[in-house]
Protein backbone atom coordinates (compact mmCIF):
# COMPACT_ATOMS: atom_id res chain seq x y z
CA UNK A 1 51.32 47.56 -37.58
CA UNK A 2 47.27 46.62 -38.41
CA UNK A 3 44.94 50.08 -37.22
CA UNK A 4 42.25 47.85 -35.32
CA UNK A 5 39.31 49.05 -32.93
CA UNK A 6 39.14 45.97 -30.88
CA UNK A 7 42.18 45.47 -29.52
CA UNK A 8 44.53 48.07 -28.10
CA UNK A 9 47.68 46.05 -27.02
CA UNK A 10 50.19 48.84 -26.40
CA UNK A 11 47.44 50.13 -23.75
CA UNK A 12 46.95 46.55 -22.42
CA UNK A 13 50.70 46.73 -22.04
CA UNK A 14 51.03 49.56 -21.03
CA UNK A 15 48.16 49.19 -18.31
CA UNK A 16 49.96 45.80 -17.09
CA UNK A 17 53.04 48.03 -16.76
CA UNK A 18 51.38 50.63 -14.59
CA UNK A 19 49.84 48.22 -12.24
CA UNK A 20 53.56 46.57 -11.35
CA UNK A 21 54.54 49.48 -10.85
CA UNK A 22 51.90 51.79 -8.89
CA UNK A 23 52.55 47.77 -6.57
CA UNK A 24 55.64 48.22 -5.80
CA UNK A 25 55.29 52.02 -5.37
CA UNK A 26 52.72 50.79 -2.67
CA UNK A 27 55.63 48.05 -0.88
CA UNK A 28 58.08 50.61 -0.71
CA UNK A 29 55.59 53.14 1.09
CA UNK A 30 54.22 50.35 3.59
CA UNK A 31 57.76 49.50 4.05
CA UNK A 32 59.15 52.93 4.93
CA UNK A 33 55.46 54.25 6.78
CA UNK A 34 56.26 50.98 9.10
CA UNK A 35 59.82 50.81 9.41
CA UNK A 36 60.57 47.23 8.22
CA UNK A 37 61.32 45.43 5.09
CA UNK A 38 58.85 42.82 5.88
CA UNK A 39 55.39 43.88 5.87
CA UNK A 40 53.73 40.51 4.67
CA UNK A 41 54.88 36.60 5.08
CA UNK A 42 55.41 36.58 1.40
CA UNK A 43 58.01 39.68 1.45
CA UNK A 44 60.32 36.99 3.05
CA UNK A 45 59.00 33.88 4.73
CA UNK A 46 61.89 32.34 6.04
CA UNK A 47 63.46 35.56 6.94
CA UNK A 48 60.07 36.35 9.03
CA UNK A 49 60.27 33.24 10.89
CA UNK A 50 64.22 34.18 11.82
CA UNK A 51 63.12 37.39 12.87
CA UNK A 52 60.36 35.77 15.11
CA UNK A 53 62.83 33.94 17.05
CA UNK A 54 65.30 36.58 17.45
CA UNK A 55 62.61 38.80 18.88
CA UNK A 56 61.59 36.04 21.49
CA UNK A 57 64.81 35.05 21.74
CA UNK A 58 66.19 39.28 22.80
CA UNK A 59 62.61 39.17 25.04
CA UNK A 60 63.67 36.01 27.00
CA UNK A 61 67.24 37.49 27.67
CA UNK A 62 65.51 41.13 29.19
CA UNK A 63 63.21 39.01 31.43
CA UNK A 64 66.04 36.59 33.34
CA UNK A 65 68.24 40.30 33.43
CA UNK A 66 65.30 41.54 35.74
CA UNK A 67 65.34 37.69 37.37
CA UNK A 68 68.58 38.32 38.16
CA UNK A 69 68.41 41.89 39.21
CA UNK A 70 65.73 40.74 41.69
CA UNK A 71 68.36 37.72 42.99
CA UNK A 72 70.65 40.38 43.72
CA UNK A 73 68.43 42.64 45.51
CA UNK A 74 67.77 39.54 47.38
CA UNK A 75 71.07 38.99 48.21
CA UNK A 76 71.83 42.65 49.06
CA UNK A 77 68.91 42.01 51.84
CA UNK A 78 70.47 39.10 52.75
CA UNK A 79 73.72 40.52 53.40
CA UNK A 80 72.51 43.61 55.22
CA UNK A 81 70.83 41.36 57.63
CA UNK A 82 74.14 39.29 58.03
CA UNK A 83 75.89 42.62 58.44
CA UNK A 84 73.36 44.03 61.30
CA UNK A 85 74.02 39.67 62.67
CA UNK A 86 77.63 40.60 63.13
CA UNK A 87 77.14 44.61 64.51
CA UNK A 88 75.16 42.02 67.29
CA UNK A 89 77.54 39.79 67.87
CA UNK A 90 80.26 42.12 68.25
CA UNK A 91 78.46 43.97 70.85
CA UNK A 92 77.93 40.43 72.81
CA UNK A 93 81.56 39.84 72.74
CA UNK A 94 82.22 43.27 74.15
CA UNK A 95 79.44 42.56 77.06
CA UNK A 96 81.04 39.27 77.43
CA UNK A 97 84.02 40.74 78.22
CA UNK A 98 82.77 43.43 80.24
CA UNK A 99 80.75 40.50 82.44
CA UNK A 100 84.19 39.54 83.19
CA UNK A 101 85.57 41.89 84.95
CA UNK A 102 86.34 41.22 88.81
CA UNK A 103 85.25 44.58 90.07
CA UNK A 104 81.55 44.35 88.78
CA UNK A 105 78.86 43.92 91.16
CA UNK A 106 75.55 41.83 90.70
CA UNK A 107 73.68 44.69 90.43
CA UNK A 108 76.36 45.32 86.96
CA UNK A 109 76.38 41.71 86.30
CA UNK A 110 72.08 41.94 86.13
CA UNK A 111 72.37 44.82 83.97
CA UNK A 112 74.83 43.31 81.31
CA UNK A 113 72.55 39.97 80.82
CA UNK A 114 69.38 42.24 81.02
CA UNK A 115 70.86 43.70 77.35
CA UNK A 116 72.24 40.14 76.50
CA UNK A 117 68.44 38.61 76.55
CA UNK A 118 67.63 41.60 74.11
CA UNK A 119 70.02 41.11 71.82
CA UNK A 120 69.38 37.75 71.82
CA UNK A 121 65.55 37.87 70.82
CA UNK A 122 67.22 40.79 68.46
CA UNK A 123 69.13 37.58 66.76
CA UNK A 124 66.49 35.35 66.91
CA UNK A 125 64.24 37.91 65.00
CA UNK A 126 67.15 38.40 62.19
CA UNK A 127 66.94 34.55 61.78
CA UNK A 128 63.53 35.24 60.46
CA UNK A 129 63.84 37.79 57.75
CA UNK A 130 62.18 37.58 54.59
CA UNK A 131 62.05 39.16 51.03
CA UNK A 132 59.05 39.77 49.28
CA UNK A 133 57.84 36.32 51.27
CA UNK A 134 61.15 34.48 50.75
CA UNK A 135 62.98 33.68 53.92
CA UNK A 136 66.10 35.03 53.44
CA UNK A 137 67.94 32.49 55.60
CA UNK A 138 67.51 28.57 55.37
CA UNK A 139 68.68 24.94 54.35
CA UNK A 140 67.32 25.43 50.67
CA UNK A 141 69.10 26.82 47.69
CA UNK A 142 67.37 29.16 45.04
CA UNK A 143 68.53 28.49 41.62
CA UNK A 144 68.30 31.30 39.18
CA UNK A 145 67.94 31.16 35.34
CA UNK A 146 71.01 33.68 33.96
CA UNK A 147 70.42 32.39 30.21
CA UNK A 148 67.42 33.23 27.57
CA UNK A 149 66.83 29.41 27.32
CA UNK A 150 67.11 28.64 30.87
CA UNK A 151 70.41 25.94 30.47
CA UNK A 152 72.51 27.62 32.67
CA UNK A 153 71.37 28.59 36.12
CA UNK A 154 73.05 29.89 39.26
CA UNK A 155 72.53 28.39 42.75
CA UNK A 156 72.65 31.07 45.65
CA UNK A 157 73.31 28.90 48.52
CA UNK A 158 70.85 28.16 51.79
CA UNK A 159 72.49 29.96 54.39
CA UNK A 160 70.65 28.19 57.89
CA UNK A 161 71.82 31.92 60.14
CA UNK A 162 69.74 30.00 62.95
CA UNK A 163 71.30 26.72 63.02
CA UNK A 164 73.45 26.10 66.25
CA UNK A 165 76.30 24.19 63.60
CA UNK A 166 76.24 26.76 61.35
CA UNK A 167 74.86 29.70 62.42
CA UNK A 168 73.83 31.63 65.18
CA UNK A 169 71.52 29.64 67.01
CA UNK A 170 73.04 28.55 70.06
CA UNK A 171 73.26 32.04 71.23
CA UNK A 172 69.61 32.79 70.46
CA UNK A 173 68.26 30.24 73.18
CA UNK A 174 67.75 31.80 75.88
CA UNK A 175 66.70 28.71 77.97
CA UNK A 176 69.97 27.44 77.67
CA UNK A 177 72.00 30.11 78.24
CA UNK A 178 69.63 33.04 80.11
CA UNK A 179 72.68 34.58 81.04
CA UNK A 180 76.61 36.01 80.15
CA UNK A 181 78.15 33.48 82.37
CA UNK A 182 76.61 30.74 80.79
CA UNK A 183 77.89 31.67 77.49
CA UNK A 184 81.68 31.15 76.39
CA UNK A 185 83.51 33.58 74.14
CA UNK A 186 84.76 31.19 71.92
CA UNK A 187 80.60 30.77 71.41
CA UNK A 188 80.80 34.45 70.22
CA UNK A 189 83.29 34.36 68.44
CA UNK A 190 82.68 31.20 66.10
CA UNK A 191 78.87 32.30 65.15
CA UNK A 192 81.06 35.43 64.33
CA UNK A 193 83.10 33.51 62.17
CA UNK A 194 80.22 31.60 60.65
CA UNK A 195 78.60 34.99 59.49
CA UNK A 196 81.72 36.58 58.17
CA UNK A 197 81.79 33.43 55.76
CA UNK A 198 77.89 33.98 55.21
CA UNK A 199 78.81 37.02 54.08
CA UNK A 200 81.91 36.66 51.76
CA UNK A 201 79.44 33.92 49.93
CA UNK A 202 77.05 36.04 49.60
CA UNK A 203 79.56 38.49 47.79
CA UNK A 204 80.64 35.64 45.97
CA UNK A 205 77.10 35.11 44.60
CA UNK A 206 76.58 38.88 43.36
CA UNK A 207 79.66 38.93 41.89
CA UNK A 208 78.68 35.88 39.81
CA UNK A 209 75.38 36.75 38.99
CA UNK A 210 76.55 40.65 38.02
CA UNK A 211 79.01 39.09 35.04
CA UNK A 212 75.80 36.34 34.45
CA UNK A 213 73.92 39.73 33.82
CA UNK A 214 76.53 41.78 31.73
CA UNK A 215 76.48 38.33 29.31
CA UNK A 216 72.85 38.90 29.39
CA UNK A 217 73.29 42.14 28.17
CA UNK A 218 75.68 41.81 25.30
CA UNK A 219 73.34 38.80 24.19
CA UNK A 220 70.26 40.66 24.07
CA UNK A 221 71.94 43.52 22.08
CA UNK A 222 73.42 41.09 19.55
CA UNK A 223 70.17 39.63 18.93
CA UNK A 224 68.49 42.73 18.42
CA UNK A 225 71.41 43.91 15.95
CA UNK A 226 70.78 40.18 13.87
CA UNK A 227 66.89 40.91 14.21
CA UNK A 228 67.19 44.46 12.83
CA UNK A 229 69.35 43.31 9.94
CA UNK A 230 66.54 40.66 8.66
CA UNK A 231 63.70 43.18 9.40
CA UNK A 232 64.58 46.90 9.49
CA UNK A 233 64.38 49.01 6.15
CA UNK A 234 67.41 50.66 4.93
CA UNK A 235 66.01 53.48 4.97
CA UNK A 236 68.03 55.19 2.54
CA UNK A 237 67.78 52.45 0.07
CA UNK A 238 64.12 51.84 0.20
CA UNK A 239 63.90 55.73 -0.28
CA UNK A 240 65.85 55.77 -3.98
CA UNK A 241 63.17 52.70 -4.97
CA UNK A 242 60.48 55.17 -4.05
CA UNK A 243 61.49 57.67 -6.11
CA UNK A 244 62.11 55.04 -9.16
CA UNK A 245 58.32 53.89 -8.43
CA UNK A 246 56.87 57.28 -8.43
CA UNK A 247 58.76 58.08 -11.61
CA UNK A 248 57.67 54.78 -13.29
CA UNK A 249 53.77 55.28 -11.92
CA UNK A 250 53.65 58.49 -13.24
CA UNK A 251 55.49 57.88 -16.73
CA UNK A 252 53.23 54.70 -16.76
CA UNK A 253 49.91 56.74 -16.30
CA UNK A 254 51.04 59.03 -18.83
CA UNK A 255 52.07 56.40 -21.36
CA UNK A 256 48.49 54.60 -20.86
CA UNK A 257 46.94 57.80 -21.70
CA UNK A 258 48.90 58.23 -24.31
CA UNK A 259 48.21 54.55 -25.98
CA UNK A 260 44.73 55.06 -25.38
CA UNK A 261 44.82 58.08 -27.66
CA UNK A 262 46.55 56.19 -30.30
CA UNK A 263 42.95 54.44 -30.92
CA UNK A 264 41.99 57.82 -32.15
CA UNK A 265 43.43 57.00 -35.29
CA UNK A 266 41.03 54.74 -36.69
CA UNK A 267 38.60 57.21 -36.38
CA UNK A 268 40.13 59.43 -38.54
CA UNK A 269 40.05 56.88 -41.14
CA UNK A 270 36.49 56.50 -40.86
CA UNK A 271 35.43 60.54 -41.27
């Protein structure tokens, strides 16, 4: 091989070298400082826009969990109301009975209707309960999202507590019926009936909604396992790469040196 001055191509080789190296040496320490594999677009483009997805796709499933956590808290309002409806009913079926009895007096008689009109303003306020602004009973349904996407929804039911038909109302007007003996047991005891089944739908709803949330959950962590296999760092992996690019970086430095030394020669052959 020629002993020239102007050109030194083992150290331009050896430089080129170096630079890939003391590169990648950089990758692999953004890449375990940061935790993922994908630091730029150009590490892996298509594998960043899966990863995008995934991520939106794990955030979409954590937000209609809480949806459906608030449904149910809705629905565990709703049914404590329905259960207080019934505790009120069943006492007006007791005073009912008691209003029937022979041996009472008017002054008795007075004193069983005076608690009837109470509890009757005491149903006609339950009629009216809300959630967070939301009447809990009515003729409308409330549909609730229970997938990331929003396909598949969930209908929890209008339940109308102060319609006469189908709920409670014809024992919360007290124009109609200001007193025991103008109410009939068999009144009683069908709004009775028509909150019992209130209820057991309302069960029926949480029960749906709860497995509607478990899905949720298994979703969301299967998404986040995909996401972390296109974007997490092995960590173990990307730490034996480090340790070949510090090796090469510093044999590379101390090859460069040593090429740029070789040069030396040619001024030997001049003295």
């Amino acid at each position: 091989m020629s002993v020239v001055i102007n050109s030194n191509f083992a150290a331009t080789v050896a430089s080129n070298n170096l630079a890939a190296s003391n590169e990648m040496l950089q990758k692999s320490l953004n890449r375990l400082s940061s935790g993922t594999k994908i630091v730029n677009p150009a590490d892996d483009a298509g594998g960043l826009a899966v990863s995008m997805k995934l991520s939106a796709a794990a955030k979409r499933s954590a937000a209609a969990n809480t949806n459906i956590g608030n449904s149910v808290s809705f629905l565990q309002s709703q049914d404590g109301v329905l259960k207080v409806t019934g505790k009120v009913l069943e006492r007006m079926g007791e005073l009912k009975t008691l209003y029937s009895d022979p041996t009472k007096n008017s002054d008795d008689l007075a004193n069983y209707d005076a608690e009837f009109t109470e509890l009757q303003s005491e149903l006609s306020s339950l009629t009216g309960e809300k959630f967070n602004s939301v009447s809990l009973f009515g003729t409308t349904a409330l549909s609730v999202p229970v997938s990331e996407d929003g396909s598949s929804q969930v209908a929890i039911s209008g339940k109308d507590l102060a319609s006469s038909a189908s709920g409670v109302g014809v024992l919360t007007d007290t124009a109609a019926s200001a007193n025991l003996g103008a109410i009939q047991l068999s009144e009683i005891t069908d709004a009775l009936q028509r909150v019992a089944t209130m209820r057991a739908t309302n069960g029926a709803e949480q029960s749906r909604l709860g497995f509607a949330s478990e899905v949720l959950t298994v979703n969301k962590a299967n998404l986040e396992a995909a996401n972390s296999r296109i974007i997490d760092v092995d960590v173990a992996s990307e730490s034996t790469q480090l340790a070949r690019y510090n090796i090469l970086v510093q044999s590379g430095t101390a090859m460069l040196a040593q090429a740029n030394q070789s040069a030396q020669i040619a001024l030997k052959l001049l003295g």
